[in-house]
Protein backbone atom coordinates (compact mmCIF):
# COMPACT_ATOMS: atom_id res chain seq x y z
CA UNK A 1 13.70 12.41 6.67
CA UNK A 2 15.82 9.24 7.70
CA UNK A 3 18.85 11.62 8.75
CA UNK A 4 16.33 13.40 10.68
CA UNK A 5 15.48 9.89 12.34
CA UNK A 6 19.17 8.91 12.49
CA UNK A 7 19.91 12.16 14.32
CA UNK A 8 17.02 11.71 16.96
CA UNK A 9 17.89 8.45 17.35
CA UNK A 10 21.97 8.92 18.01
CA UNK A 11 21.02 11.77 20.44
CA UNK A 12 19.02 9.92 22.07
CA UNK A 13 21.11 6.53 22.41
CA UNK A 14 24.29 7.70 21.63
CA UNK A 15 26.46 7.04 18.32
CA UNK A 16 26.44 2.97 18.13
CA UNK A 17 25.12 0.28 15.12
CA UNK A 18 21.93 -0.45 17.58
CA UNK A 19 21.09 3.55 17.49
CA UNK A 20 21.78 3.67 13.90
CA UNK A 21 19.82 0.91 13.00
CA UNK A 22 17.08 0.66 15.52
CA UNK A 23 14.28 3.10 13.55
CA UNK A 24 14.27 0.52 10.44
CA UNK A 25 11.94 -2.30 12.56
CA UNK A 26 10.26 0.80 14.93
CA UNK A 27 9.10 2.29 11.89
CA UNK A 28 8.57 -0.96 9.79
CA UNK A 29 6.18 -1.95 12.73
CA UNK A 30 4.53 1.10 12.70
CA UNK A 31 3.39 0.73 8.95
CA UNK A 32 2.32 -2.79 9.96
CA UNK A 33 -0.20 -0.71 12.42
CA UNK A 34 -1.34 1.42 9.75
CA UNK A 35 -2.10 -0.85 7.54
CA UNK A 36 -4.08 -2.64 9.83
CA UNK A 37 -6.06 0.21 11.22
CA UNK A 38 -6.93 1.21 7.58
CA UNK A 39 -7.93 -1.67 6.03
CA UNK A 40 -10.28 -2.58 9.48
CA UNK A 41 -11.86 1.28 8.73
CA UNK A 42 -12.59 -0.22 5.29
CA UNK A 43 -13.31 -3.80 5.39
CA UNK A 44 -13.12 -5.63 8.88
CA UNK A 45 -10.58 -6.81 12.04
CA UNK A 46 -10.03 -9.73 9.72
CA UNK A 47 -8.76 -8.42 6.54
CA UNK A 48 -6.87 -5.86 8.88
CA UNK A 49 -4.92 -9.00 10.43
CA UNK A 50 -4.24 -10.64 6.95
CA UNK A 51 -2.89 -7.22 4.92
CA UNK A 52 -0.66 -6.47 8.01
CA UNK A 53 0.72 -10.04 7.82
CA UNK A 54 1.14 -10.20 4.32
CA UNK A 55 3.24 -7.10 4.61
CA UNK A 56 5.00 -8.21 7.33
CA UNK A 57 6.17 -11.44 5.62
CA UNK A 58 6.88 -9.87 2.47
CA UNK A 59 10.64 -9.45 1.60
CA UNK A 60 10.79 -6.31 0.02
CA UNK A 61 12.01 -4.51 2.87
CA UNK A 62 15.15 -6.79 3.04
CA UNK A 63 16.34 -6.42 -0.58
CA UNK A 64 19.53 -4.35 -1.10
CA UNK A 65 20.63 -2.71 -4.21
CA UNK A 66 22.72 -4.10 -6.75
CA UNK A 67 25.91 -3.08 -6.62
């Protein structure tokens, strides 16, 4: 699925590091949304807000790999 992203992303802004990399925050935004629209179906607008920000301040989604 992410080559399938790469590829709609390089046809549509041409091969370059901001085309390439651009789908990482789209998408990481996206699952902010998510999460918030779920957990308001379940609790309320306020615990939406605070499990959104809690996952957008978390670090996991800047940790690399050992190499």
């Amino acid at each position: 699925m992410v080559a399938w992203l790469i590829a709609v992303s390089t046809n549509l802004l041409g091969v370059s590091d901001f085309s390439l990399k651009i789908m990482a925050p789209l998408l990481y935004t996206a699952s902010a949304w998510v999460i918030f629209e779920i957990t308001t179906k379940l609790k309320d607008e306020r615990a939406g807000l605070i499990a959104a920000l809690i996952f957008m301040l978390s670090l996991i989604h800047i940790s690399e790999p050992t190499r």
